[in-house]
N, C-alpha and C. Protein backbone atom coordinates (compact mmCIF):
# COMPACT_ATOMS: atom_id res chain seq x y z
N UNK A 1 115.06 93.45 94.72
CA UNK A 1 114.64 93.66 96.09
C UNK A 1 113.40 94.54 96.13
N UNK A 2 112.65 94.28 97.03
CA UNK A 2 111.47 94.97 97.58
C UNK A 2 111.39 95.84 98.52
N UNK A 3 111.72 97.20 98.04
CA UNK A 3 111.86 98.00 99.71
C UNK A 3 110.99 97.94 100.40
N UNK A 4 110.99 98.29 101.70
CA UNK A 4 109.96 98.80 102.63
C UNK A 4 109.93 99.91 102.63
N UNK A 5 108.65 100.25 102.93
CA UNK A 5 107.94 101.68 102.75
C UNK A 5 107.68 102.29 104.10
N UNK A 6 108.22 103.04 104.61
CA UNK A 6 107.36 103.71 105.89
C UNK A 6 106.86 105.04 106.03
N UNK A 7 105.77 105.31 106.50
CA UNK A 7 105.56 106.63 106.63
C UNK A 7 106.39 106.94 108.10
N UNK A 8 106.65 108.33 107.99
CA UNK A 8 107.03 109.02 109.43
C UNK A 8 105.90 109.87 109.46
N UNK A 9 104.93 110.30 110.16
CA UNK A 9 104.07 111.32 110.24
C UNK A 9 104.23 111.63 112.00
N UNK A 10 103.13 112.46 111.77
CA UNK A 10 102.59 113.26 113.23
C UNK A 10 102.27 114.47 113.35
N UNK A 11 101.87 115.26 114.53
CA UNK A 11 101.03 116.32 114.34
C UNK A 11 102.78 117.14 114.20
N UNK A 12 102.35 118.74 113.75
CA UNK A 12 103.85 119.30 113.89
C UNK A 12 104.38 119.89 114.91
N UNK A 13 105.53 120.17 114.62
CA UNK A 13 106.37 119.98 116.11
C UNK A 13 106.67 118.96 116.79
N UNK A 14 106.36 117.64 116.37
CA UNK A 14 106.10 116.50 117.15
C UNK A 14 108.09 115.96 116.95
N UNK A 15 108.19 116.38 115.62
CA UNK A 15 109.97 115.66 115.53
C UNK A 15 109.92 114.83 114.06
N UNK A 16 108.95 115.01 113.16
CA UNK A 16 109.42 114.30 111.76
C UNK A 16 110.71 114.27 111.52
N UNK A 17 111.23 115.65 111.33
CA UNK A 17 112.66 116.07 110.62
C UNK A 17 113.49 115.21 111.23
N UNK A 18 113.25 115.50 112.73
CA UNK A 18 114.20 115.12 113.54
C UNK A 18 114.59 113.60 113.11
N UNK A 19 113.49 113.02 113.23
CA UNK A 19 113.78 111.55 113.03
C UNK A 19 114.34 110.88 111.36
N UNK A 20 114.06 111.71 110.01
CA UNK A 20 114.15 111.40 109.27
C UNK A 20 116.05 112.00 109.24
N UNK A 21 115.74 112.83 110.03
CA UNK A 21 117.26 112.91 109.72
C UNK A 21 118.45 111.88 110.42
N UNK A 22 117.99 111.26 111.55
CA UNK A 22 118.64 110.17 111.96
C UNK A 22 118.41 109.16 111.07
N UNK A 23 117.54 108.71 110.86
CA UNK A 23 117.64 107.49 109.60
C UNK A 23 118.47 107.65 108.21
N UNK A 24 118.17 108.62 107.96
CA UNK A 24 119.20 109.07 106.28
C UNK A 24 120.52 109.05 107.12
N UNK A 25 120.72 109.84 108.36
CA UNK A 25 122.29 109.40 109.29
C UNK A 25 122.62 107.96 109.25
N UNK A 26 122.03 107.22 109.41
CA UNK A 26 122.16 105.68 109.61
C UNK A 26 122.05 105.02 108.20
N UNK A 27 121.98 105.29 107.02
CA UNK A 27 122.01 105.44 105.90
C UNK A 27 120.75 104.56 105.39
N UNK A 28 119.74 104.86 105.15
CA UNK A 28 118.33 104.84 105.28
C UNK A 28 118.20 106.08 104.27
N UNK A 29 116.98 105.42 102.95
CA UNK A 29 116.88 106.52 102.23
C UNK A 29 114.97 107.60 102.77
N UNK A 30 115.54 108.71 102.61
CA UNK A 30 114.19 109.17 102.94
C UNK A 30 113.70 110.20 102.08
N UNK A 31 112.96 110.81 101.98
CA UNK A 31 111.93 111.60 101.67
C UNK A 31 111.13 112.75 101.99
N UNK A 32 111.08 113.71 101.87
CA UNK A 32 109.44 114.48 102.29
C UNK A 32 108.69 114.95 101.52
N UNK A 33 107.47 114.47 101.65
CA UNK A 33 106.06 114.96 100.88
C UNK A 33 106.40 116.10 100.96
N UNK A 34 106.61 117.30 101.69
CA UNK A 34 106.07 118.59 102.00
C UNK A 34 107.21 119.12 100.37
N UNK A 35 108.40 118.70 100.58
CA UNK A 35 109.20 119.19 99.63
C UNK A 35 108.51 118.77 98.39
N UNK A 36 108.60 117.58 98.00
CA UNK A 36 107.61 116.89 96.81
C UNK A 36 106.29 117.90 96.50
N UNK A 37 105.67 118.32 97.51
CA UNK A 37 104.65 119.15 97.27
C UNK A 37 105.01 120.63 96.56
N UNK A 38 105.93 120.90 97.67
CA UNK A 38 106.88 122.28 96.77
C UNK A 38 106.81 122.29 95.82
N UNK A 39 107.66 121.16 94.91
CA UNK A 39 108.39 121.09 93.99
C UNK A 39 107.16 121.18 92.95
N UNK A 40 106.44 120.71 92.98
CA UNK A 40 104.93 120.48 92.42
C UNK A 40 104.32 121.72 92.42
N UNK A 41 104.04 122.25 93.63
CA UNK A 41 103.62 123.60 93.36
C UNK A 41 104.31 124.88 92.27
N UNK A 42 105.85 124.82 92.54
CA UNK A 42 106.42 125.66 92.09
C UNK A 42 106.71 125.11 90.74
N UNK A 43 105.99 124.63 90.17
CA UNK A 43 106.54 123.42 88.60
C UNK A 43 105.79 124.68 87.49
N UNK A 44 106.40 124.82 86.89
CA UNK A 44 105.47 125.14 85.41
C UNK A 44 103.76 124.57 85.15
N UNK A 45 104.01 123.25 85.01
CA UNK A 45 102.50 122.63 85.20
C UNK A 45 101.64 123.31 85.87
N UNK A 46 101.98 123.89 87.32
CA UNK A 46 100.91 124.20 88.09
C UNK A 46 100.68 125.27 87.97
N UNK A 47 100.86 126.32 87.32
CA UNK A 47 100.41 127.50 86.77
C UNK A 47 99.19 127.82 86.71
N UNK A 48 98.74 127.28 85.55
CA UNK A 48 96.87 127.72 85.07
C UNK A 48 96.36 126.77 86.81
N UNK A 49 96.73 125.83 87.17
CA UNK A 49 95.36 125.47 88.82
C UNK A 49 96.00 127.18 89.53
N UNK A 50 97.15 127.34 89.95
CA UNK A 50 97.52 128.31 90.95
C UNK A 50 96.80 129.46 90.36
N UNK A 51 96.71 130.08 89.27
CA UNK A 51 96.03 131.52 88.93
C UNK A 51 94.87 131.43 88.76
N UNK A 52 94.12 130.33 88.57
CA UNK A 52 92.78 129.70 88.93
C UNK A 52 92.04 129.93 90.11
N UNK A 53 93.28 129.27 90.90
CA UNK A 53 92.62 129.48 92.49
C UNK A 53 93.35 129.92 93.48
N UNK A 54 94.85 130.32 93.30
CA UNK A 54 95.12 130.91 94.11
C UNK A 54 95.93 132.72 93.86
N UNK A 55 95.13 133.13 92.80
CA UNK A 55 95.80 134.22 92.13
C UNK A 55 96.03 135.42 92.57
N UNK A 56 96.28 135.58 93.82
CA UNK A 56 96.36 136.88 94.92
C UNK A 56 98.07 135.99 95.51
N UNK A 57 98.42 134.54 95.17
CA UNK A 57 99.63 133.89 95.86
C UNK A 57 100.83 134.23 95.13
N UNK A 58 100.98 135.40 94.88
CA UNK A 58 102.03 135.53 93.63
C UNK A 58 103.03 136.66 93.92
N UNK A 59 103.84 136.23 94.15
CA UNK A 59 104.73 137.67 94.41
C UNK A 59 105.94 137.84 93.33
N UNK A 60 106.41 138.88 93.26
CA UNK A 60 107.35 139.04 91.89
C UNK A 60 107.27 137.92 90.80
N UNK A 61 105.81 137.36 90.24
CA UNK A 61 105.84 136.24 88.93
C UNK A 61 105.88 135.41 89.55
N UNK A 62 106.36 134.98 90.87
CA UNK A 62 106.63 133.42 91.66
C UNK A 62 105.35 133.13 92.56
N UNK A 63 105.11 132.32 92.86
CA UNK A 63 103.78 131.53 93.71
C UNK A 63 104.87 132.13 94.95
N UNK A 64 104.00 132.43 96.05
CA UNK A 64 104.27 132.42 97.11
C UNK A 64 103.44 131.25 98.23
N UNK A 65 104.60 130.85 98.74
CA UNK A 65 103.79 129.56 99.67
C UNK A 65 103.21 129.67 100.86
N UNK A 66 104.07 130.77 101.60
CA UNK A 66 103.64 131.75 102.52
C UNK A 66 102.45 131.82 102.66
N UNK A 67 101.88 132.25 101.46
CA UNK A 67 100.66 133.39 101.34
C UNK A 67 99.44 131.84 101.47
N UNK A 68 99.81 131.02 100.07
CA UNK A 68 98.61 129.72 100.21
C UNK A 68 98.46 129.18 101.77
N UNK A 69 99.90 129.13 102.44
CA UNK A 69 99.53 128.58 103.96
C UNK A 69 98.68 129.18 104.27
N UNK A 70 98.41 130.97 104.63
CA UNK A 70 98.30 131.38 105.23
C UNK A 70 96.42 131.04 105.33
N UNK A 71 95.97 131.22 103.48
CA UNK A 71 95.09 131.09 103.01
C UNK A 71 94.42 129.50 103.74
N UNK A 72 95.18 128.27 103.33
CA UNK A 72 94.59 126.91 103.24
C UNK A 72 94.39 126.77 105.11
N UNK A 73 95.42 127.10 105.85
CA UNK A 73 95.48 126.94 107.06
C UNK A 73 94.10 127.42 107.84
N UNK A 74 93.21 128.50 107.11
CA UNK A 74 92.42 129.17 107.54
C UNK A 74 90.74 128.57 106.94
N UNK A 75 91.14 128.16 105.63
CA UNK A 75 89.88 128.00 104.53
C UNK A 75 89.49 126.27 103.73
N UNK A 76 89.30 125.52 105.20
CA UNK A 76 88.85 124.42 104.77
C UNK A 76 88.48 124.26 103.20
N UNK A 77 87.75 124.99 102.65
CA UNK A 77 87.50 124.28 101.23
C UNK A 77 88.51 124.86 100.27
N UNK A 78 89.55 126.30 100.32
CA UNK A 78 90.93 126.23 99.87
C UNK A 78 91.50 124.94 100.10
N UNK A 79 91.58 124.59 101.50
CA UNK A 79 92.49 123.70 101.51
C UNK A 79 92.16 122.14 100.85
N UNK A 80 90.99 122.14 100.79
CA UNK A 80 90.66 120.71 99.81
C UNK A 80 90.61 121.30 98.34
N UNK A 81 90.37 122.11 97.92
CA UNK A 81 91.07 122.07 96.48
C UNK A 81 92.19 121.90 96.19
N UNK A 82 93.24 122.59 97.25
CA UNK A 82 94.44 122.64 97.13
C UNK A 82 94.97 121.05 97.16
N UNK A 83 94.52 120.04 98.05
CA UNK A 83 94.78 118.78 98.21
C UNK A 83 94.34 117.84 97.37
N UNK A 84 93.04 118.15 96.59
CA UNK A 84 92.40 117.48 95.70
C UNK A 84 93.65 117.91 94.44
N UNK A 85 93.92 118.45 94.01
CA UNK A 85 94.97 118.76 92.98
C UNK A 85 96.65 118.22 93.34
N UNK A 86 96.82 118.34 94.27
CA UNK A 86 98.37 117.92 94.93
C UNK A 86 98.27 116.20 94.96
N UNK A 87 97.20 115.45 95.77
CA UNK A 87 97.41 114.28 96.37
C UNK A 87 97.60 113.58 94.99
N UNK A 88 97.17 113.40 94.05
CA UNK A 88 97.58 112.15 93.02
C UNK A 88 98.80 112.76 92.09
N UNK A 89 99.09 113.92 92.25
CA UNK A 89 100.47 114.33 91.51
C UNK A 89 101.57 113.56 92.58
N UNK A 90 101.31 113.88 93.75
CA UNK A 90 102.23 113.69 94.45
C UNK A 90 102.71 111.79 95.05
N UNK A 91 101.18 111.31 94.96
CA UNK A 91 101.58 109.93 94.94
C UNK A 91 102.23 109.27 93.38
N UNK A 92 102.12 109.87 92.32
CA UNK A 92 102.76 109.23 91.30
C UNK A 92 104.47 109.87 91.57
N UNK A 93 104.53 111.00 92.66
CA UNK A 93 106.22 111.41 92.55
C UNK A 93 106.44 109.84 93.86
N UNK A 94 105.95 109.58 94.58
CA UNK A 94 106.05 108.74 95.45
C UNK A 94 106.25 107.24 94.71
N UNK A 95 105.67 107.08 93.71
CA UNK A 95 105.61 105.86 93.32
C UNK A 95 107.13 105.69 92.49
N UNK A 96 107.97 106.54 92.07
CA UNK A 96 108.77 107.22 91.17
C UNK A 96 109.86 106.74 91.59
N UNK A 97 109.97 107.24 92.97
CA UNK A 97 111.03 107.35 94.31
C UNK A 97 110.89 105.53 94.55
N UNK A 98 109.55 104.89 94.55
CA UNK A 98 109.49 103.80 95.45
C UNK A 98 110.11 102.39 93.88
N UNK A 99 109.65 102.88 92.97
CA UNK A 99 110.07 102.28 92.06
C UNK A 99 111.18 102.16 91.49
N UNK A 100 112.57 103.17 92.16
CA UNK A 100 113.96 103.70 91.48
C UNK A 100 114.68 103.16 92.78
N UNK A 101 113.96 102.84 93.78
CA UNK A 101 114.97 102.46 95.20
C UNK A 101 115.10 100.78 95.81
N UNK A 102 116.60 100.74 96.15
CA UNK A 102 116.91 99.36 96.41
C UNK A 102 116.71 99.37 97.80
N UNK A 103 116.48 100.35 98.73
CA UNK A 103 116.80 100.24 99.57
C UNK A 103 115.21 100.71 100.65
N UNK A 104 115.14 100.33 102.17
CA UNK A 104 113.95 100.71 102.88
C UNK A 104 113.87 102.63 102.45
N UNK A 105 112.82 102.51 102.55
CA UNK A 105 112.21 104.57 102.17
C UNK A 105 111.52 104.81 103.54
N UNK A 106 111.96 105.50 103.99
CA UNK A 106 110.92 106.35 105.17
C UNK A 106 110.39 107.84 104.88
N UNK A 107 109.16 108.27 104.50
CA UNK A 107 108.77 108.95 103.97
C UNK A 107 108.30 109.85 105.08
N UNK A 108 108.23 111.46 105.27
CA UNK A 108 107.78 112.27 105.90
C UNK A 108 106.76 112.61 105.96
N UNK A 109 105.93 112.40 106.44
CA UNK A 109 104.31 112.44 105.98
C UNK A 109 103.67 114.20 107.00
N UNK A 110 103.20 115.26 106.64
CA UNK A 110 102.54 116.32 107.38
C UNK A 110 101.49 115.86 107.60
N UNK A 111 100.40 115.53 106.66
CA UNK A 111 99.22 115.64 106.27
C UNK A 111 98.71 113.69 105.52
N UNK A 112 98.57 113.12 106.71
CA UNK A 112 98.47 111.78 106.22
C UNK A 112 97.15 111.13 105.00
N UNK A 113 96.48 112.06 105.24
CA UNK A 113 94.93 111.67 104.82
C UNK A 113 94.80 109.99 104.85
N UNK A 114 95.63 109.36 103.10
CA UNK A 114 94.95 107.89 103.39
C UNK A 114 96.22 107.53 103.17
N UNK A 115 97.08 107.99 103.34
CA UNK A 115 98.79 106.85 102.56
C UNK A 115 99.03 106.13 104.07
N UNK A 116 98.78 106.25 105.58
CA UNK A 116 99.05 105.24 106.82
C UNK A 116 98.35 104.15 106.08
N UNK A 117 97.45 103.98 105.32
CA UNK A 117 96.63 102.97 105.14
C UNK A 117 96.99 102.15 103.89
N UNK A 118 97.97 102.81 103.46
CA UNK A 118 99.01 101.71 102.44
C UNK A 118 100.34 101.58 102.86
N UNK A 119 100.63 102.00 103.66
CA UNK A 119 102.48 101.81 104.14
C UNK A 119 102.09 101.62 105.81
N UNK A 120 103.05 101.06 106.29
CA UNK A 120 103.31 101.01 108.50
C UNK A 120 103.77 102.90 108.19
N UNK A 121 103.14 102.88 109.35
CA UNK A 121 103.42 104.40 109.70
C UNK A 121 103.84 104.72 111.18
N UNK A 122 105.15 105.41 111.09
CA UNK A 122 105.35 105.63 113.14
C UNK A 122 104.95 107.02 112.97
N UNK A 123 104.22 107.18 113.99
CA UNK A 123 103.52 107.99 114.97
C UNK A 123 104.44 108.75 115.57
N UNK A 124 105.16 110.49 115.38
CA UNK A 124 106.47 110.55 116.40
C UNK A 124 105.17 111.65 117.53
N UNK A 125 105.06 111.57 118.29
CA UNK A 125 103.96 112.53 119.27
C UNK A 125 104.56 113.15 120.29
N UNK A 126 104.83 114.18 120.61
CA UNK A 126 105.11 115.17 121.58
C UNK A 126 103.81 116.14 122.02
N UNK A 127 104.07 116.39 123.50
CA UNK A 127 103.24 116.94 124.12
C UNK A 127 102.64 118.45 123.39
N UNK A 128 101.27 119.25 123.27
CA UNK A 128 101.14 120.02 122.48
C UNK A 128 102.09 120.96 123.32
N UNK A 129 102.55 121.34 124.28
CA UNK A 129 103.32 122.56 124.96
C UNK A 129 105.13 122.37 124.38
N UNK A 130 105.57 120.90 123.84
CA UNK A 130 106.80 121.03 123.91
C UNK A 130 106.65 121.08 122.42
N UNK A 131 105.50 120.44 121.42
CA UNK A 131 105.58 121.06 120.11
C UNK A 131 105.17 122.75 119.91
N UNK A 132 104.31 123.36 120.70
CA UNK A 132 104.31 124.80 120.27
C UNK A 132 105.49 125.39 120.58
N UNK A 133 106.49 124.97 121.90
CA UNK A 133 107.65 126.21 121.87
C UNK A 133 108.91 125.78 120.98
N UNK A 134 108.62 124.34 120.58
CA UNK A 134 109.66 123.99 119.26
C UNK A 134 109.02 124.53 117.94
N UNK A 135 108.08 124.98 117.78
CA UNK A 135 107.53 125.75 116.65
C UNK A 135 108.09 127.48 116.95
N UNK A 136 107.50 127.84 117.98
CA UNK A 136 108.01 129.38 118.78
C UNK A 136 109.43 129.39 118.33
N UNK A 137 110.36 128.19 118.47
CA UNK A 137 111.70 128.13 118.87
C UNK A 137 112.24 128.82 117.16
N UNK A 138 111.20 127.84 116.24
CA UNK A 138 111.65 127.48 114.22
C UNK A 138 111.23 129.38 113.98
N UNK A 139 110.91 130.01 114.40
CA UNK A 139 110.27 131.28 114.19
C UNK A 139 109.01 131.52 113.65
N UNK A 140 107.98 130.63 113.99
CA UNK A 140 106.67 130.44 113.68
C UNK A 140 106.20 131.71 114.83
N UNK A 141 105.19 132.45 113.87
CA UNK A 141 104.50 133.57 114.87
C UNK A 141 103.35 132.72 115.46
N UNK A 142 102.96 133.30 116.38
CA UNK A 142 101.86 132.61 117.43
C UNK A 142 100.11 132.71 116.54
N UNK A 143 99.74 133.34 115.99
CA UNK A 143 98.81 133.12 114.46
C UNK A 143 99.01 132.21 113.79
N UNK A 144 100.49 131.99 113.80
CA UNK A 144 100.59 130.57 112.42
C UNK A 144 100.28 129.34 113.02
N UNK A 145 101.14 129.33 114.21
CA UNK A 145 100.72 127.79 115.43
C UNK A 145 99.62 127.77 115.93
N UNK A 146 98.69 128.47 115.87
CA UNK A 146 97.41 128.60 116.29
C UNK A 146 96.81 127.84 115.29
N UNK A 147 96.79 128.50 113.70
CA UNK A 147 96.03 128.36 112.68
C UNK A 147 96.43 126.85 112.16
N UNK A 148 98.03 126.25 112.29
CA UNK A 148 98.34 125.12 111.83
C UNK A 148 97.90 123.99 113.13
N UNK A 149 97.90 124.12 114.40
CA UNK A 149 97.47 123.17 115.69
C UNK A 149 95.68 122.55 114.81
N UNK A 150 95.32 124.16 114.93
CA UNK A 150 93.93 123.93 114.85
C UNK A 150 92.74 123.25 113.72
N UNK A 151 93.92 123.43 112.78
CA UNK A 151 93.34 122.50 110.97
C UNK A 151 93.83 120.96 111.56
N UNK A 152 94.69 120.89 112.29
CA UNK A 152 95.51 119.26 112.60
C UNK A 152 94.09 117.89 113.23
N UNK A 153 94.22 117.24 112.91
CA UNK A 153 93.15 116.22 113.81
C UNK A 153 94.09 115.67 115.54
N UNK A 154 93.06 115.52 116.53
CA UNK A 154 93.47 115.32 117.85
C UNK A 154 94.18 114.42 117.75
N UNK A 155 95.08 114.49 119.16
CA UNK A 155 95.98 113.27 119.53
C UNK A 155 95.75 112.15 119.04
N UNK A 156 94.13 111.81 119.78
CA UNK A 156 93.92 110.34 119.43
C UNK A 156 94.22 109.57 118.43
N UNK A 157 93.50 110.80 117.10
CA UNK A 157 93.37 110.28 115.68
C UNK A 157 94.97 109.91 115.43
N UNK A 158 95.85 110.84 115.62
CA UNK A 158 97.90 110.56 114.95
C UNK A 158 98.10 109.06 115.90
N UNK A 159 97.26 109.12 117.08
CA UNK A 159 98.16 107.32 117.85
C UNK A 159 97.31 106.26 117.23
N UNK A 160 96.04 106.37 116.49
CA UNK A 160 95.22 105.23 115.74
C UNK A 160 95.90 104.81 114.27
N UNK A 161 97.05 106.25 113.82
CA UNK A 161 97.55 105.44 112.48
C UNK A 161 98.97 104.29 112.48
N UNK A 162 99.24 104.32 113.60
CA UNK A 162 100.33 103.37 113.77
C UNK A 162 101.22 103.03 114.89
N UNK A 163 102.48 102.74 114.51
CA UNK A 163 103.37 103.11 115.79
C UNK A 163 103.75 103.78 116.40
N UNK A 164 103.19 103.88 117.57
CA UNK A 164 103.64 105.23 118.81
C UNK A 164 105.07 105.53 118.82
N UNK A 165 105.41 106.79 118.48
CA UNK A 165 107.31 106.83 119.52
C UNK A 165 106.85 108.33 120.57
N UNK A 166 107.46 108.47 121.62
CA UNK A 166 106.75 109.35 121.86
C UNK A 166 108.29 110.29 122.01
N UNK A 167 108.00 111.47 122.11
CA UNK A 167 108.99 112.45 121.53
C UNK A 167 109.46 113.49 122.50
N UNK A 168 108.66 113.61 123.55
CA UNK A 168 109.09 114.80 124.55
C UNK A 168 110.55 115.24 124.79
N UNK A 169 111.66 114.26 124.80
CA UNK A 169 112.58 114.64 125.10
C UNK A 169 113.70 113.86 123.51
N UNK A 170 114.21 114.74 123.32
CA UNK A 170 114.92 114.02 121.97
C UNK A 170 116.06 113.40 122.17
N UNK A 171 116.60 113.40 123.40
CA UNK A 171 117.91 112.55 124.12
C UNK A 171 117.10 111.24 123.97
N UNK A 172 116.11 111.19 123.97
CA UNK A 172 115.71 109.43 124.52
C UNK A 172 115.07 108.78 122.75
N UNK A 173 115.01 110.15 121.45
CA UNK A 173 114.27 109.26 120.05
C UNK A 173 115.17 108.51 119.58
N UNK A 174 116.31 108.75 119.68
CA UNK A 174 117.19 107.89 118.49
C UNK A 174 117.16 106.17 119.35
N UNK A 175 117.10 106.70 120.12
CA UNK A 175 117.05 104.75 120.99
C UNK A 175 115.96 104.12 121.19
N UNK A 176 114.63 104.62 121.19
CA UNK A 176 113.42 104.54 121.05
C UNK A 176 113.67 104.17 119.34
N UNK A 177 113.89 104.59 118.25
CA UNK A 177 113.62 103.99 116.67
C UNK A 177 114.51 103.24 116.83
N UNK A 178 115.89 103.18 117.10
CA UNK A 178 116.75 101.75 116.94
C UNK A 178 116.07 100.77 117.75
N UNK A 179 115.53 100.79 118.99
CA UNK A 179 114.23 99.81 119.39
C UNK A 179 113.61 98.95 118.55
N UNK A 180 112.84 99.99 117.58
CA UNK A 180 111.54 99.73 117.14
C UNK A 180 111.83 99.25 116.04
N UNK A 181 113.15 99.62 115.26
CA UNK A 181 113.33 99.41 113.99
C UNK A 181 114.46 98.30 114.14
N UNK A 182 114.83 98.28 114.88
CA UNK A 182 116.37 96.83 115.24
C UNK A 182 116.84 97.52 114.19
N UNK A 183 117.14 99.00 114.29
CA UNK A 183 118.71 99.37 113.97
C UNK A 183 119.86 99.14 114.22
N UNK A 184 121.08 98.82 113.78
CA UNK A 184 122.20 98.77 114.99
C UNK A 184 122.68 99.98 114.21
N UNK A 185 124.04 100.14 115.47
CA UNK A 185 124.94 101.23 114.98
C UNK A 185 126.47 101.20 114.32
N UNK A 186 126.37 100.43 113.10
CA UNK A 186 127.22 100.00 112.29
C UNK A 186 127.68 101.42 111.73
């Protein structure tokens, strides 16, 4: 069998989690880059790039992730080194996952750059006021939602990579993707 591949992306706060966690509910296998990225960061391998370039990110011997957000969120060309080093580690963990599975993958996408443009990608979009106080809500300080809104590309660009769901109220997503996806509720 040939799975299908989907991205879930959108700006944050918009409801990734939310939705990936109804699909793995409905037994749907899924994924997130952001963890994949973790896992990558915090690997042995990445040692000599992290003390290279991020050698102030280190707290008790451990990389702190904290600290690189705080850094990449702020420092456009941090943050493309940081991505130039992550993106092809992380599509060969993707290819790993896509090559070991019988079943459809819906993948969590933060930071889409070019993967909408090899997989269908849904779009989950919420208004920027009901994603900042669901960020306010996760314990994000008002510096961090500032600094993460503002690295993000506009509305427009997240509804040009695919399928719209729109997210404002989360009573109405799970019936909106069984819609879109002809889920049933077996």
């Amino acid at each position: 069998m040939n799975p299908k591949v989907y991205i879930i992306t959108g700006p944050i706060g918009s409801g990734k989690s939310t939705v990936c966690a109804y699909l793995k509910k409905k037994g749907n296998l899924t994924s997130d880059l952001d963890i994949i990225s973790n896992n990558i960061l915090e690997s042995q391998e990445s040692l000599p790039f992290l003390k290279s370039n991020f050698k102030n990110c280190f707290t008790d011997g451990k990389i702190n992730r904290k600290l690189i957000a705080e850094i990449v969120f702020k420092d456009k060309v941090k943050l493309k080194i940081l991505e130039e080093y992550l993106h092809p580690l992380v599509s060969e963990e993707i290819a790993k996952i896509i090559n070991h599975s019988e079943t459809d993958i819906f993948i969590e996408v933060s930071a889409p750059k070019n993967i909408h443009k090899i997989y269908p990608s849904l779009v989950i979009i919420a208004n920027e006021g009901v994603r900042r106080e669901r960020l306010k809500n996760r314990g994000m300080s008002h510096n961090d939602i500032e600094n993460r809104i503002k690295t993000q590309p506009n509305e427009e660009w997240w509804r040009s990579l695919g399928t719209v769901i729109e997210n404002d109220e989360l009573s109405k997503l799970e019936q909106k993707l069984d819609n879109i996806l002809n889920l049933n509720n077996e």
